[in-house]
N, C-alpha and C. Protein backbone atom coordinates (compact mmCIF):
# COMPACT_ATOMS: atom_id res chain seq x y z
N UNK A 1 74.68 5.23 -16.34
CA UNK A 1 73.60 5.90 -15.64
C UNK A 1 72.28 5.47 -16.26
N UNK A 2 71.63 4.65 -15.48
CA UNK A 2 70.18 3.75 -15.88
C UNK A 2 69.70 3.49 -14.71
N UNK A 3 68.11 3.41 -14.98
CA UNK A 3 67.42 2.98 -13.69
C UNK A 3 67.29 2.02 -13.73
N UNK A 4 67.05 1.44 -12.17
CA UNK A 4 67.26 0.16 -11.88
C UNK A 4 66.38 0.17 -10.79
N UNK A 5 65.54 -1.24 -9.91
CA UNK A 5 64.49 -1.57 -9.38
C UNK A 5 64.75 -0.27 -8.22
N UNK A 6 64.38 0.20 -7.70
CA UNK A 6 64.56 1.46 -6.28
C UNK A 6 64.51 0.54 -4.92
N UNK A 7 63.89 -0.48 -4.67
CA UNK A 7 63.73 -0.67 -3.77
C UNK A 7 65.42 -1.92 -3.70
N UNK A 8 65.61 -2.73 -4.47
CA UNK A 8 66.81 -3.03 -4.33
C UNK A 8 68.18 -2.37 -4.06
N UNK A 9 67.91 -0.91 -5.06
CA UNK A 9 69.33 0.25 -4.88
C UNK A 9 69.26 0.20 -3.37
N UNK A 10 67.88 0.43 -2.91
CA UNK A 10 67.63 0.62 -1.17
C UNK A 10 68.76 -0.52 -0.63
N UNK A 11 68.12 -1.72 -0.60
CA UNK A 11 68.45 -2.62 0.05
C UNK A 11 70.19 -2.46 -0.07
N UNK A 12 70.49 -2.26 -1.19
CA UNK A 12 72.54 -2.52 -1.08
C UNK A 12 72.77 -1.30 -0.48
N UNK A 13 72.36 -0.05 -0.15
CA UNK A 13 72.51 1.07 0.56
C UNK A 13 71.80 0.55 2.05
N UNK A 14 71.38 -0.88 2.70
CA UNK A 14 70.71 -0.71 3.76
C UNK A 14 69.76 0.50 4.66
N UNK A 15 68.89 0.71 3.56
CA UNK A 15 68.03 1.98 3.73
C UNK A 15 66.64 1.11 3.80
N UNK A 16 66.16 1.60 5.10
CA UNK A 16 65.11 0.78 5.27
C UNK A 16 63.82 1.02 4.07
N UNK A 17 63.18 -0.05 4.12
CA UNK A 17 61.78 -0.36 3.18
C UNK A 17 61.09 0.68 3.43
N UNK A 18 60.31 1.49 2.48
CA UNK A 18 59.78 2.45 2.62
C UNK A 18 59.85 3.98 3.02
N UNK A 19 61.18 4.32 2.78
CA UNK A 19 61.60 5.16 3.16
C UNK A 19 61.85 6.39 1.86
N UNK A 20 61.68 7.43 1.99
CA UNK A 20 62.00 8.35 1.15
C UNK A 20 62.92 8.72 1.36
N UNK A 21 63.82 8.99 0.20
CA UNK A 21 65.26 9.54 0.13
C UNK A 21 65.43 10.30 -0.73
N UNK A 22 66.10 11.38 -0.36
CA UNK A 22 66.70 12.61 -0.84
C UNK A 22 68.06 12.94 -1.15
N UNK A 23 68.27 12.81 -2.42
CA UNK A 23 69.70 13.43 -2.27
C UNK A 23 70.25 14.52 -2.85
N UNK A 24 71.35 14.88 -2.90
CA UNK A 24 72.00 15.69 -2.96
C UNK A 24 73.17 16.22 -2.86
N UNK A 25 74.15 17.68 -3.34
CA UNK A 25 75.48 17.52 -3.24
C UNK A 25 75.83 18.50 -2.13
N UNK A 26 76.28 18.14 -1.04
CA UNK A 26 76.49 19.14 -0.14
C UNK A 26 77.96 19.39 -0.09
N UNK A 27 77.75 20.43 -0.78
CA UNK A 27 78.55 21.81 -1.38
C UNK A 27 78.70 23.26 -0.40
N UNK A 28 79.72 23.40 0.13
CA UNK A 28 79.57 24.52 1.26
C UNK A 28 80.36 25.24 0.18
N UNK A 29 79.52 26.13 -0.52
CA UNK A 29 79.09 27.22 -2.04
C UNK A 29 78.28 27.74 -1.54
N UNK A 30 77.97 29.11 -1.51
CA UNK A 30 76.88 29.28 -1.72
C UNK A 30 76.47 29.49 -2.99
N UNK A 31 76.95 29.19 -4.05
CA UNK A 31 76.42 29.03 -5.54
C UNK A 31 75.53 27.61 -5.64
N UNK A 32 75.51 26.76 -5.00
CA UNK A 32 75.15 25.58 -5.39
C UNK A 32 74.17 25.42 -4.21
N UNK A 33 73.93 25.84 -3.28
CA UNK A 33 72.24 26.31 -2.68
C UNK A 33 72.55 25.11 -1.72
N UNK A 34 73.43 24.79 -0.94
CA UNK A 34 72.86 23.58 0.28
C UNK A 34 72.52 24.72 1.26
N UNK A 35 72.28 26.13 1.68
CA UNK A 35 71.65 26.44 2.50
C UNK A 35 70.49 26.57 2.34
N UNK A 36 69.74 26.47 1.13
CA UNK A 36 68.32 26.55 0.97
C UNK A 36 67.75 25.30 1.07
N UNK A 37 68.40 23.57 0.86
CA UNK A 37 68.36 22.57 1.12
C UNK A 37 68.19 22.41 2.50
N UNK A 38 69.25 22.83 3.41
CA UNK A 38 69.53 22.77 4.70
C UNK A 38 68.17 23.42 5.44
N UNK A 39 67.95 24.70 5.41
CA UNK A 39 66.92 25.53 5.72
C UNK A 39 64.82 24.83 5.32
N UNK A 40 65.24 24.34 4.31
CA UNK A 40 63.85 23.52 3.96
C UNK A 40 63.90 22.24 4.71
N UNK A 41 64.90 21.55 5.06
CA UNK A 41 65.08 20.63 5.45
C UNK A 41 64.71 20.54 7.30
N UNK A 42 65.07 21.51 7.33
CA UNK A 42 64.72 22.11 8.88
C UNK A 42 63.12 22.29 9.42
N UNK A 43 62.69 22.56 8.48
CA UNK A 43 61.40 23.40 8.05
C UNK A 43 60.06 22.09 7.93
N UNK A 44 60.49 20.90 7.27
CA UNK A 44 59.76 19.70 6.66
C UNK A 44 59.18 18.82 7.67
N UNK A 45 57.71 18.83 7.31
CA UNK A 45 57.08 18.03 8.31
C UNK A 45 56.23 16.76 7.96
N UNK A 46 56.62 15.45 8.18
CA UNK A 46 56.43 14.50 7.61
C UNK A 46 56.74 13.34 8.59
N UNK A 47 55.26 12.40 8.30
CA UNK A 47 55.10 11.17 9.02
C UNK A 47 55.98 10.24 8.91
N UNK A 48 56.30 10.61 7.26
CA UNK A 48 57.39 9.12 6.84
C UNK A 48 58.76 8.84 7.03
N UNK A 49 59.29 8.10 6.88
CA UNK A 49 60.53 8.17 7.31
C UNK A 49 61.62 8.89 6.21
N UNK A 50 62.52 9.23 6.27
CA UNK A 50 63.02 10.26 5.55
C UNK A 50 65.04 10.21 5.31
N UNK A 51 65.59 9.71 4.58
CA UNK A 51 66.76 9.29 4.76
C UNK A 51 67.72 10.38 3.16
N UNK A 52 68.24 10.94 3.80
CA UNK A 52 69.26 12.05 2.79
C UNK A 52 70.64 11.29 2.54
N UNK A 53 70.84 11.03 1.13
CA UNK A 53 72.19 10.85 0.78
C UNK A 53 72.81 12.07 0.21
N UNK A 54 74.28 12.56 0.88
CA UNK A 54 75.21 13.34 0.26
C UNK A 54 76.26 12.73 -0.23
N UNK A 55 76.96 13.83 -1.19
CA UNK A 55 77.90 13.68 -1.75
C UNK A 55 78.74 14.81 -1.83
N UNK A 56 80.29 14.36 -1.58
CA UNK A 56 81.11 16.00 -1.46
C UNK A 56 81.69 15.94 -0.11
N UNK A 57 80.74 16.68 0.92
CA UNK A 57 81.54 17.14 1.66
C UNK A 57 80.42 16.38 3.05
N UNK A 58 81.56 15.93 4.22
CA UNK A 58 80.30 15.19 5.31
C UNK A 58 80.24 16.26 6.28
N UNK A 59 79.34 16.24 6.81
CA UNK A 59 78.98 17.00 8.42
C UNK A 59 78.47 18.45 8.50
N UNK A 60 78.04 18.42 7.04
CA UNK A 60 76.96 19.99 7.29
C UNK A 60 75.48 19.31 7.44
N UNK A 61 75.10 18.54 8.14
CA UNK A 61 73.69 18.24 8.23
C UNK A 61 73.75 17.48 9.57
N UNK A 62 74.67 18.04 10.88
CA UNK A 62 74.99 17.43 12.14
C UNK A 62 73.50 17.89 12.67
N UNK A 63 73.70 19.00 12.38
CA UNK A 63 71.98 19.61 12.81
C UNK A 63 70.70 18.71 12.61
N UNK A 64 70.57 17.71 11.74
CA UNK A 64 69.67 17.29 11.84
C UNK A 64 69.16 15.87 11.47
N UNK A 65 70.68 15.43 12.39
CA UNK A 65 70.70 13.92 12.54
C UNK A 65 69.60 13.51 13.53
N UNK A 66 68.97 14.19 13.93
CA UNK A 66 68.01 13.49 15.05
C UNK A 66 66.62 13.40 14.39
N UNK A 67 66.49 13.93 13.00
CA UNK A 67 65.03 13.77 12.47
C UNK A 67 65.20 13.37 11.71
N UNK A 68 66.88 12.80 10.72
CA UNK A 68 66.70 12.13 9.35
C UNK A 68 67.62 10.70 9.45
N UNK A 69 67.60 10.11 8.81
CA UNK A 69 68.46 9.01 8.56
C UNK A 69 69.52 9.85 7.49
N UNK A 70 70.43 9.55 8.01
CA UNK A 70 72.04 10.35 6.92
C UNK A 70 72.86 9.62 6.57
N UNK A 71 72.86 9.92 5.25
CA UNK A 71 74.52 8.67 4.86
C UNK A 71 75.15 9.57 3.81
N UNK A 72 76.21 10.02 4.37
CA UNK A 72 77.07 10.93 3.99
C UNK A 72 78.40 10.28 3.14
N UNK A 73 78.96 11.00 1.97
CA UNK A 73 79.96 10.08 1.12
C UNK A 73 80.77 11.62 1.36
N UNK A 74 82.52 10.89 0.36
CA UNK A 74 83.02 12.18 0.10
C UNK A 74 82.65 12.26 -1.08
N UNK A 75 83.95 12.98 -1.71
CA UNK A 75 83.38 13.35 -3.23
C UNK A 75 83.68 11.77 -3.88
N UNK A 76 82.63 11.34 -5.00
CA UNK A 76 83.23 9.86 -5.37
C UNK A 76 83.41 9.73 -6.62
N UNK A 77 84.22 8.83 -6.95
CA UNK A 77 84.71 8.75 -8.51
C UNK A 77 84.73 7.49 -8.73
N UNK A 78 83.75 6.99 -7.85
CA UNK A 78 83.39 5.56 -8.33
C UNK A 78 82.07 5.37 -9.28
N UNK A 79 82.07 5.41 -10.28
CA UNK A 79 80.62 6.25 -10.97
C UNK A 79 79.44 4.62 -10.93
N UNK A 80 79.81 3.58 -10.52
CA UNK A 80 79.00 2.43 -10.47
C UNK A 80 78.36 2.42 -8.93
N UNK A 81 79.17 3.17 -8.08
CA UNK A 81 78.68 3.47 -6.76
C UNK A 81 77.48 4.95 -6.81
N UNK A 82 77.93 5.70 -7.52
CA UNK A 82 77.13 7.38 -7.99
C UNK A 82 76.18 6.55 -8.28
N UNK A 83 75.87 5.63 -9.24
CA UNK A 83 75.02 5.64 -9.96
C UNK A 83 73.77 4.66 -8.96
N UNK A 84 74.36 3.56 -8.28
CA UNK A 84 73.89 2.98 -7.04
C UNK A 84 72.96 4.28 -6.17
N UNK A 85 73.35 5.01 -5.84
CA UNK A 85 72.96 6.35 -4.75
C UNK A 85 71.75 6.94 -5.85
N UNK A 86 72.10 7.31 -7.07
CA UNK A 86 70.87 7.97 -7.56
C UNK A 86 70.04 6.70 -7.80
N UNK A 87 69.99 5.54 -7.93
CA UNK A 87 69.16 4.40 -8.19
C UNK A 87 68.42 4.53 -6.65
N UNK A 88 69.05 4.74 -5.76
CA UNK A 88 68.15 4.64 -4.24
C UNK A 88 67.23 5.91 -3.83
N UNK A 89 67.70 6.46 -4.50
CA UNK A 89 66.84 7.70 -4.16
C UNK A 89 65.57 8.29 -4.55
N UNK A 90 64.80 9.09 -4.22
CA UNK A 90 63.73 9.19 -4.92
C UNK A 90 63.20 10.31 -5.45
N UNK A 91 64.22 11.58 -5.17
CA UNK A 91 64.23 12.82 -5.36
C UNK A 91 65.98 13.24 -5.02
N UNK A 92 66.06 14.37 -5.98
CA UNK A 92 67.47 14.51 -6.52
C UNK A 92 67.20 16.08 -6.45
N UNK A 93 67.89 16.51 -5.13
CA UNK A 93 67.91 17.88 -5.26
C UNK A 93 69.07 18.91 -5.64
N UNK A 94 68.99 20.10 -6.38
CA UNK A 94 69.91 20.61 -7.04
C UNK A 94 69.81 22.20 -7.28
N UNK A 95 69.34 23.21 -6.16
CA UNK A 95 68.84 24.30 -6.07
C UNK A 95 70.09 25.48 -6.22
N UNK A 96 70.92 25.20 -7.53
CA UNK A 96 71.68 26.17 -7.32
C UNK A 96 72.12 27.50 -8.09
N UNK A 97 72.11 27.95 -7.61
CA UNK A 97 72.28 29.23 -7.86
C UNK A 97 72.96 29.76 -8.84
N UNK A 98 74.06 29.18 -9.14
CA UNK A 98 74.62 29.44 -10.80
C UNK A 98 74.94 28.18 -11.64
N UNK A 99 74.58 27.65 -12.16
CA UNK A 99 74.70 26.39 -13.05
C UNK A 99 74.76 26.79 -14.38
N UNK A 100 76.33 26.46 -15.40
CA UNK A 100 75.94 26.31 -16.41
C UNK A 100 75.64 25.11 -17.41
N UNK A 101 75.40 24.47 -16.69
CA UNK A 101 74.91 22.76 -17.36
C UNK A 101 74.45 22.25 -16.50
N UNK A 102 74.90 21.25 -15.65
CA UNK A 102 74.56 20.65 -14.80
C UNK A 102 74.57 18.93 -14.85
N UNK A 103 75.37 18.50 -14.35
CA UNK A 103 75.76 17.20 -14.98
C UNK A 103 74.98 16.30 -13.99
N UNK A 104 75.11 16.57 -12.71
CA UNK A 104 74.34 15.58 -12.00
C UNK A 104 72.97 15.86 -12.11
N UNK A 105 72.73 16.60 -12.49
CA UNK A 105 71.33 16.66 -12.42
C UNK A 105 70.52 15.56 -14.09
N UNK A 106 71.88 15.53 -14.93
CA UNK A 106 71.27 14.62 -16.42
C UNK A 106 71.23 13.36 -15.74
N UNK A 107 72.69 13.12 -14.93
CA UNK A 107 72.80 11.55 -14.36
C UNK A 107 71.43 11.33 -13.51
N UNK A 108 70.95 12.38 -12.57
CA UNK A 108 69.84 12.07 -12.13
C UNK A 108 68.57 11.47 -12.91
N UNK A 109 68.02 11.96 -14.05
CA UNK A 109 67.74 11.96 -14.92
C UNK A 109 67.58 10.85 -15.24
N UNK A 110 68.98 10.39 -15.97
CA UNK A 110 68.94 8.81 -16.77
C UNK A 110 68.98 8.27 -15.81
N UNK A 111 68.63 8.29 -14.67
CA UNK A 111 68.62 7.09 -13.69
C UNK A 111 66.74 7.19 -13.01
N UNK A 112 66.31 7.88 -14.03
CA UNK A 112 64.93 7.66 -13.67
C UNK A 112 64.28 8.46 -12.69
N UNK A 113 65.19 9.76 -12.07
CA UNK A 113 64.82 10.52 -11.09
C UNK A 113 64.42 11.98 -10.95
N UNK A 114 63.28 12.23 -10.47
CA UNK A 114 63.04 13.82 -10.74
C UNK A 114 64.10 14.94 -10.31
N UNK A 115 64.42 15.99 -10.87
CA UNK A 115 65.21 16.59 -10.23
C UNK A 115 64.16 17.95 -9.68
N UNK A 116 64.46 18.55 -8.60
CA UNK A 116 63.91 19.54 -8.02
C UNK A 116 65.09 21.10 -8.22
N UNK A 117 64.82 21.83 -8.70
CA UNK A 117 66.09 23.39 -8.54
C UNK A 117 65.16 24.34 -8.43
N UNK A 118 66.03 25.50 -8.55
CA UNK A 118 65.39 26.67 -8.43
C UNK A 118 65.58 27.60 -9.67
N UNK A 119 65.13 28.43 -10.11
CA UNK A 119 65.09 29.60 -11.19
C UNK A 119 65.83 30.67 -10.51
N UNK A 120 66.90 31.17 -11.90
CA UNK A 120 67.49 32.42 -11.80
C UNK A 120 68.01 32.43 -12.69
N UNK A 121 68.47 33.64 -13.06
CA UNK A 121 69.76 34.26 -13.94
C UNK A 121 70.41 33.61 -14.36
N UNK A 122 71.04 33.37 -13.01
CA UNK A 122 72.83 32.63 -13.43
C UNK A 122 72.37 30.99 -13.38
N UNK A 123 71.28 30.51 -13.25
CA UNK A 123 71.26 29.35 -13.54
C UNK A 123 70.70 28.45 -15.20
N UNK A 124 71.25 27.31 -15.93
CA UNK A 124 70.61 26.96 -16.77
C UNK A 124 69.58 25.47 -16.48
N UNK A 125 69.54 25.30 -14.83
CA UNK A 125 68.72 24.13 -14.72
C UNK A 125 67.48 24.10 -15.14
N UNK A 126 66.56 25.01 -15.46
CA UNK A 126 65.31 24.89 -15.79
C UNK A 126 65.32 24.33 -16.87
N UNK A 127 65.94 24.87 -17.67
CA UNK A 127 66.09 24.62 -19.25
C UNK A 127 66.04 22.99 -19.79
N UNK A 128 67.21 22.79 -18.53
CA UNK A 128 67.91 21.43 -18.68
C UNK A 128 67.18 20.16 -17.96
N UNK A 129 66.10 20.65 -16.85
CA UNK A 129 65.50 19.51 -16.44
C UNK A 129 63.97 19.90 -17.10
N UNK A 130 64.14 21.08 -17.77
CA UNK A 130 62.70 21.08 -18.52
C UNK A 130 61.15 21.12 -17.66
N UNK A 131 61.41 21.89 -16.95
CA UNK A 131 60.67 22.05 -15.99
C UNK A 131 59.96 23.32 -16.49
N UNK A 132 58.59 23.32 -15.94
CA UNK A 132 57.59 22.51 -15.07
C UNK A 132 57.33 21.19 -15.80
N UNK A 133 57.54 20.70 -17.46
CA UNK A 133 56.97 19.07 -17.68
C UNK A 133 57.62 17.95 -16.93
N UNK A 134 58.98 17.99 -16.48
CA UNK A 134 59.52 17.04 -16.27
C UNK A 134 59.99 17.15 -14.96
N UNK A 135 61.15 17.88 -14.45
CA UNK A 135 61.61 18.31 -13.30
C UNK A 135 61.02 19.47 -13.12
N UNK A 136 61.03 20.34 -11.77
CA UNK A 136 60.59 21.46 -11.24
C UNK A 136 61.61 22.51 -10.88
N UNK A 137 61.78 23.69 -11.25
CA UNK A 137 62.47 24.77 -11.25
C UNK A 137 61.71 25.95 -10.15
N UNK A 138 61.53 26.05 -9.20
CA UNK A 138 60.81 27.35 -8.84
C UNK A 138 61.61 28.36 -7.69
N UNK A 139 61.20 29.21 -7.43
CA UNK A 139 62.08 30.74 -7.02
C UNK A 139 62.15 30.38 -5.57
N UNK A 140 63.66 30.77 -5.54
CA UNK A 140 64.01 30.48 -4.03
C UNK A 140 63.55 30.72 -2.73
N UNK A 141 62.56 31.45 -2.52
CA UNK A 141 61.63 31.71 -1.28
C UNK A 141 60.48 30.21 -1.44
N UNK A 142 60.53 29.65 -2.68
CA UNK A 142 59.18 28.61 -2.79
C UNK A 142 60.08 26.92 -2.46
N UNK A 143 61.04 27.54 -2.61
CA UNK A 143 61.63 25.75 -2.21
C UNK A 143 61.16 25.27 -1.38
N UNK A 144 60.98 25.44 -0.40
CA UNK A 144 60.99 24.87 1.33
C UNK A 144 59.27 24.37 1.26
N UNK A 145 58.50 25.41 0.31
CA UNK A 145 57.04 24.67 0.42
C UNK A 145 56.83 23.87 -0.80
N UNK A 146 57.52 23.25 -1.89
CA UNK A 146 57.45 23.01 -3.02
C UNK A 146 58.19 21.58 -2.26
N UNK A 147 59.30 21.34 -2.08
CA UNK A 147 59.86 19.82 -1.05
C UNK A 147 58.66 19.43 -0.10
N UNK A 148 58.01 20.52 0.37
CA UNK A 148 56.91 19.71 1.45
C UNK A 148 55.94 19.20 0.38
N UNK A 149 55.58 20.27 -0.52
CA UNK A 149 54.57 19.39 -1.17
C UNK A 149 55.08 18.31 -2.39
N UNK A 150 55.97 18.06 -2.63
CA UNK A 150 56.14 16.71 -3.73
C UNK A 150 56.68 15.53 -2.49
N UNK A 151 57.15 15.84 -1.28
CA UNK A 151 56.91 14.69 0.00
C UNK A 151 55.70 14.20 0.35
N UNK A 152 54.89 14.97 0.41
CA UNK A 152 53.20 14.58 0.49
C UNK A 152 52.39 14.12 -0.78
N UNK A 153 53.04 14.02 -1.85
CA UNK A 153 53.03 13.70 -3.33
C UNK A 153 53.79 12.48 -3.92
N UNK A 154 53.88 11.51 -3.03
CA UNK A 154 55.34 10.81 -3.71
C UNK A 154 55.11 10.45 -4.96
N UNK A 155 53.45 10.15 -5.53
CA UNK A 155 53.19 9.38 -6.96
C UNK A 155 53.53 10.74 -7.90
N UNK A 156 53.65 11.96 -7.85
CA UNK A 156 54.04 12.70 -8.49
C UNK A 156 55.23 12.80 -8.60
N UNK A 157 56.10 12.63 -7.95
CA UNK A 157 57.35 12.28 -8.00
C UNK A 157 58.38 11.12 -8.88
N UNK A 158 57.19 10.30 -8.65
CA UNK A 158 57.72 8.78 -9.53
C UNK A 158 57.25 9.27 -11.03
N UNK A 159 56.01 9.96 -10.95
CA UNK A 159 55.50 10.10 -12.57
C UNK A 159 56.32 10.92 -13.51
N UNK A 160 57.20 12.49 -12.48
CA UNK A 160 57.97 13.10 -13.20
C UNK A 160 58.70 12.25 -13.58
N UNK A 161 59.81 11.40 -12.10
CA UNK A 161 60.63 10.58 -12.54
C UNK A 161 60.96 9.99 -14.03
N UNK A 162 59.76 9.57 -14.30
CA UNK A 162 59.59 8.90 -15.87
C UNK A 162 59.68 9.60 -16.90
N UNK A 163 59.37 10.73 -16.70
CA UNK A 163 58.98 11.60 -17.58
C UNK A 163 60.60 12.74 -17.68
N UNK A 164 61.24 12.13 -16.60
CA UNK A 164 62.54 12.91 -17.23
C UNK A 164 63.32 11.81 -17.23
N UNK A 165 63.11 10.93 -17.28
CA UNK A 165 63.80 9.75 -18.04
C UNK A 165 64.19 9.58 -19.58
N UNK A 166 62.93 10.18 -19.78
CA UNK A 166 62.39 10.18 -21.24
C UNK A 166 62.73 10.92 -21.79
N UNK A 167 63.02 12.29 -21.40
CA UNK A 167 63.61 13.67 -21.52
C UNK A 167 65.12 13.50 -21.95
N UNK A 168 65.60 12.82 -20.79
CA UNK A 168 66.99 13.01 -20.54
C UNK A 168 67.58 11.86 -22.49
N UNK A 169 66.52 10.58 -22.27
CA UNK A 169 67.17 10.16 -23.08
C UNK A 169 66.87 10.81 -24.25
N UNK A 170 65.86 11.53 -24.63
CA UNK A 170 65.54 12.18 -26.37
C UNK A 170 66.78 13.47 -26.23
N UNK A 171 67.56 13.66 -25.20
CA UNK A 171 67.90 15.38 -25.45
C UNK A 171 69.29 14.84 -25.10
N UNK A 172 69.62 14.12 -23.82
CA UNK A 172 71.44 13.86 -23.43
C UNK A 172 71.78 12.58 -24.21
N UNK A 173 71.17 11.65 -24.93
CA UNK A 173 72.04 10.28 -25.10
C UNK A 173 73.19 11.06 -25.50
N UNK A 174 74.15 9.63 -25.79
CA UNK A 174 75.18 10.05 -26.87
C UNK A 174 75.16 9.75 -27.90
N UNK A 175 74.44 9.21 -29.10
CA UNK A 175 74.46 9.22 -30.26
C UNK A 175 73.31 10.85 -30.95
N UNK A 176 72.33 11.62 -29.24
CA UNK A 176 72.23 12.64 -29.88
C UNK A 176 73.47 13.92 -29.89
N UNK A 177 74.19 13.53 -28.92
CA UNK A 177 75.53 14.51 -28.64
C UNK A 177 76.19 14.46 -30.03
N UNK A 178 76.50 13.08 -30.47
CA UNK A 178 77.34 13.25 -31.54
C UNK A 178 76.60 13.80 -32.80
N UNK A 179 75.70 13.65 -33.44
CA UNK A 179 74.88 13.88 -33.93
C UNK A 179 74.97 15.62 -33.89
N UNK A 180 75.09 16.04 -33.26
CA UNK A 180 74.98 17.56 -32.86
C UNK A 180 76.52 18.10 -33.01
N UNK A 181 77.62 17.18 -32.71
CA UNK A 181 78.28 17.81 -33.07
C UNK A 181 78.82 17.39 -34.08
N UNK A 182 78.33 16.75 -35.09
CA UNK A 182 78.71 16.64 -36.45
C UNK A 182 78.25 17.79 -37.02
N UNK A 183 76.87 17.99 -36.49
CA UNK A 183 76.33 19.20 -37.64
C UNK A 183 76.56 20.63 -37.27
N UNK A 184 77.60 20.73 -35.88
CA UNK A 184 78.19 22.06 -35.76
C UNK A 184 78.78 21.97 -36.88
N UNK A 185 80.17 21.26 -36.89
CA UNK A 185 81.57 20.68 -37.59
C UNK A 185 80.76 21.10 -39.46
N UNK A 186 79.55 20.63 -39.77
CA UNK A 186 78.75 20.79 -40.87
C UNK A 186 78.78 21.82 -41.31
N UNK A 187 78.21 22.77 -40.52
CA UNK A 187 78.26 24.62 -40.38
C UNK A 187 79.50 24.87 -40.60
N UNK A 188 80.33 24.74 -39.50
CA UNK A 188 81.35 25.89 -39.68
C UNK A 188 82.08 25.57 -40.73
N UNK A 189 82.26 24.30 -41.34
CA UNK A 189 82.94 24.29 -42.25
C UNK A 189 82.07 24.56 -43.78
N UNK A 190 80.38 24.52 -43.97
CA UNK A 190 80.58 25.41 -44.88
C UNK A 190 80.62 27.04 -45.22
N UNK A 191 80.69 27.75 -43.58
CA UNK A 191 80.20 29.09 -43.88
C UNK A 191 81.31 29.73 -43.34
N UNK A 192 82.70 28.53 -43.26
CA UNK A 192 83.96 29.12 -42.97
C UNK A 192 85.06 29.27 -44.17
N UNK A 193 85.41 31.01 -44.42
CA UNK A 193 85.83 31.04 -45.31
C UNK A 193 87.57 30.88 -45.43
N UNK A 194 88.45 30.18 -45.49
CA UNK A 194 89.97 29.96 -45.78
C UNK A 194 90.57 31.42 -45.90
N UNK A 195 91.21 31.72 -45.21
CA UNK A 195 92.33 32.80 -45.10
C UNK A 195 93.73 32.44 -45.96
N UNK A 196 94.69 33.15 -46.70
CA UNK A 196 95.58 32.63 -46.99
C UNK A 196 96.84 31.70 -46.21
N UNK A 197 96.52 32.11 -44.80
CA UNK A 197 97.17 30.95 -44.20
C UNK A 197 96.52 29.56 -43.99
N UNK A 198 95.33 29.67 -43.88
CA UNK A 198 94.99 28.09 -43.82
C UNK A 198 95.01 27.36 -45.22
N UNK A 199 94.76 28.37 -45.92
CA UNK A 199 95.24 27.41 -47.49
C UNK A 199 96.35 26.68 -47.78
N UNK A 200 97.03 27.74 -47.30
CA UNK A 200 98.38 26.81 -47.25
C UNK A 200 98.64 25.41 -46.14
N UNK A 201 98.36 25.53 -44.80
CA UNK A 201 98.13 24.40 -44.38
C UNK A 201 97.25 23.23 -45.01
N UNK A 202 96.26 23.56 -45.32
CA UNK A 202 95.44 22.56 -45.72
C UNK A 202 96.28 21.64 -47.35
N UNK A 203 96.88 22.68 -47.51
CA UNK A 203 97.30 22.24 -49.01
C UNK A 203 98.51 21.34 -48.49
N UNK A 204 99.26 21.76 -47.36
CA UNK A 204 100.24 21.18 -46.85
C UNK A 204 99.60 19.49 -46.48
């Protein structure tokens, strides 16, 4: 998961030149928010041309094949193809409602792409796309005008882009993962005290 030129990802996805693309996981959850996607999406008014990639599940967006360009996948486990789709895209949406990590949204990330969610409770995306500096987190009545305005914004879009690039790599690489969990492993083993049964194992 790395970025790579956008307008080429375009071209091997045959997505025309100049086109904004959106993607996303369409998830019929309502934990994972494609009706607030769906509903903004309905809602969006824009000169440019406009092309949505999913992933998951096809044919919840029949509704509005007549105003977008659609290219619908199933779920994929081809991760050189995943990673192709977030390289084409130019916004990575992820408005859901209970998240406790959020994995596509890091892959979004290291592939150079802003992610857009929403704030709540049960979600930890804010945290994780670090929003408002990097990605944007805001409350579910504001989605639908927050997509219109970073569409009418695209250079703000590319600038987060970078900027959670940068994010993703100081906070997800993997030499900081490991790193982190050496110095759990650090802790618990000095402020873990041996019971008489593990003594004996260990001695074993």
């Amino acid at each position: 998961f790395k970025p790579e030129n956008n307008k080429l990802a375009k071209e091997r996805l045959n997505i025309a030149e100049g086109s904004l693309v959106l993607m996303f996981r369409a998830a019929n959850d309502e934990f994972k928010g494609l009706d607030l996607i769906i509903k903004a999406l309905s809602k969006i008014r824009s000169s440019k041309k406009i092309t949505l990639i999913t992933v998951e599940q096809k044919g919840s967006l029949n509704d509005l094949k007549d105003k977008y360009n659609i290219i619908e996948y199933d779920w994929i486990k081809d991760d050189n193809l995943l990673v192709n789709l977030y390289q084409a895209c130019d916004l990575f949406l992820m408005p859901s409602r209970q998240e406790t990590f959020g994995m596509m949204s890091i892959e979004a990330m290291s592939c150079g792409k802003m992610v857009l969610s929403i704030q709540g409770e049960g979600t930890a995306l804010p945290e994780v796309i670090n929003s408002p500096s990097c990605g944007i987190a805001v409350r579910e009545k504001e989605f639908t005008n927050e997509l219109q305005r970073l569409i009418n914004n695209p250079k703000e879009i590319t600038l987060r882009g970078k900027k959670c690039l940068k994010f993703a790599k100081e906070r997800y690489s993997k030499d900081v993962y490991i790193k982190g969990m050496i110095e759990i492993y650090k802790e618990v083993m000095a402020n873990h005290e041996l019971d008489k049964e593990s003594k004996l194992i260990v001695k074993q």
